[in-house]
Protein backbone atom coordinates (compact mmCIF):
# COMPACT_ATOMS: atom_id res chain seq x y z
CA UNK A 1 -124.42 75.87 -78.86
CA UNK A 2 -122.83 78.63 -80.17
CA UNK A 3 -125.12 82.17 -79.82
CA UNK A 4 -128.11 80.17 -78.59
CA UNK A 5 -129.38 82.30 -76.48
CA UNK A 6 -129.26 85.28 -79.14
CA UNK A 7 -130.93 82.86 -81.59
CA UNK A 8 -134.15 82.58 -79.22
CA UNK A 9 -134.44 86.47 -78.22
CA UNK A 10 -134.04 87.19 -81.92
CA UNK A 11 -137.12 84.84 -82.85
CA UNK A 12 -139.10 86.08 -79.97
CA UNK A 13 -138.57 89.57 -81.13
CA UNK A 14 -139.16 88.84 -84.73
CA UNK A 15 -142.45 86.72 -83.93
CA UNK A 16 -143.78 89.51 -82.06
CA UNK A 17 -143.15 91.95 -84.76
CA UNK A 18 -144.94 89.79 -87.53
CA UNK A 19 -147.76 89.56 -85.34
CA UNK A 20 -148.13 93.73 -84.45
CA UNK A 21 -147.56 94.64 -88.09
CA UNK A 22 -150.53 91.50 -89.28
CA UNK A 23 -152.93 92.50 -86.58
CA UNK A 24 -152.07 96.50 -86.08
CA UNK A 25 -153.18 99.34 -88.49
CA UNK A 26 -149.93 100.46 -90.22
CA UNK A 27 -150.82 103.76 -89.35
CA UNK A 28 -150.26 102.90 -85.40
CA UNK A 29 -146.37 103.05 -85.70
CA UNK A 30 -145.68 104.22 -82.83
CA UNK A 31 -147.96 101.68 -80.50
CA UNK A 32 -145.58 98.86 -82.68
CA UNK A 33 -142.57 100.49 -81.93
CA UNK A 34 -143.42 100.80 -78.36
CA UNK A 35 -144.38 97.22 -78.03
CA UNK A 36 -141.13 96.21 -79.31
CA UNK A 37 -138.74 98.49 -77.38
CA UNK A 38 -140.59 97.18 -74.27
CA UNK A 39 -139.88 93.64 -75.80
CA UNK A 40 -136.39 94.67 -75.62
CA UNK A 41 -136.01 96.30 -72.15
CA UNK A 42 -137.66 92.89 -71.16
CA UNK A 43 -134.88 91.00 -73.52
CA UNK A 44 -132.11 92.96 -71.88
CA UNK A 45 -133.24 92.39 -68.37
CA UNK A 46 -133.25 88.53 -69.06
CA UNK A 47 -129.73 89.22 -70.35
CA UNK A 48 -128.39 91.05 -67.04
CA UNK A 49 -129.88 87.99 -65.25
CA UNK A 50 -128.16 85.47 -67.66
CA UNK A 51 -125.17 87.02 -66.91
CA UNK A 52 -125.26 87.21 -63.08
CA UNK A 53 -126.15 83.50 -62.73
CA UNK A 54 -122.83 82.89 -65.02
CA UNK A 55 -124.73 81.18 -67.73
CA UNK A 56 -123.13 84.33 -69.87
CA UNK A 57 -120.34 86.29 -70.02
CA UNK A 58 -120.12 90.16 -69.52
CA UNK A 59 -119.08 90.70 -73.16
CA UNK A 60 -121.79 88.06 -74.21
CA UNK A 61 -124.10 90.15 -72.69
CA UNK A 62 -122.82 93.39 -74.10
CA UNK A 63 -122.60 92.00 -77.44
CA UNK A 64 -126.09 89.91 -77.72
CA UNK A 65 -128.11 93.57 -76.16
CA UNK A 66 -125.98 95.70 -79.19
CA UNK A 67 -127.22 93.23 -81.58
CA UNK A 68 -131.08 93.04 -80.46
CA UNK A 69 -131.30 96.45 -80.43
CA UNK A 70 -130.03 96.51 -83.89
CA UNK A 71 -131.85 94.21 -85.07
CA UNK A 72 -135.42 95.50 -83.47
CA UNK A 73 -134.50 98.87 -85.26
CA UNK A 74 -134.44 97.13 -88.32
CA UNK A 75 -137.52 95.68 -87.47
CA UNK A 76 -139.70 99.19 -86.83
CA UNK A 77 -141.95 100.74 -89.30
């Protein structure tokens, strides 16, 4: 069980990037990046609520957000 809940934001976010960069003209950047930074805030906001219904701790939280917004930086065109 061990970063499961990182494991299924990081697929969402990945999915979602596969699927701007098939279907969006790569000359659209910023609409992608946009999309996924929104994907993010969204991410992050599930995270805060994780965390107040104890399902996660404070430093879980803190630690899964600095890695999703890593990784969906790595992820923009």
């Amino acid at each position: 069980m061990k970063n499961i809940i990182y494991n299924n934001f990081k697929t969402i976010i990945k999915d979602e990037a596969k699927q701007l960069k098939a279907t969006t003209s790569k000359k659209d950047k910023i609409y992608i990046r946009t999309v996924l930074n929104e994907l993010l805030d969204s991410t992050c906001k599930d995270l805060n609520r994780l965390e107040l219904k104890e399902v996660i701790s404070a430093k879980q939280n803190n630690l899964y957000q600095n890695w999703l917004t890593s990784y969906t930086i790595k992820l923009h065109p």
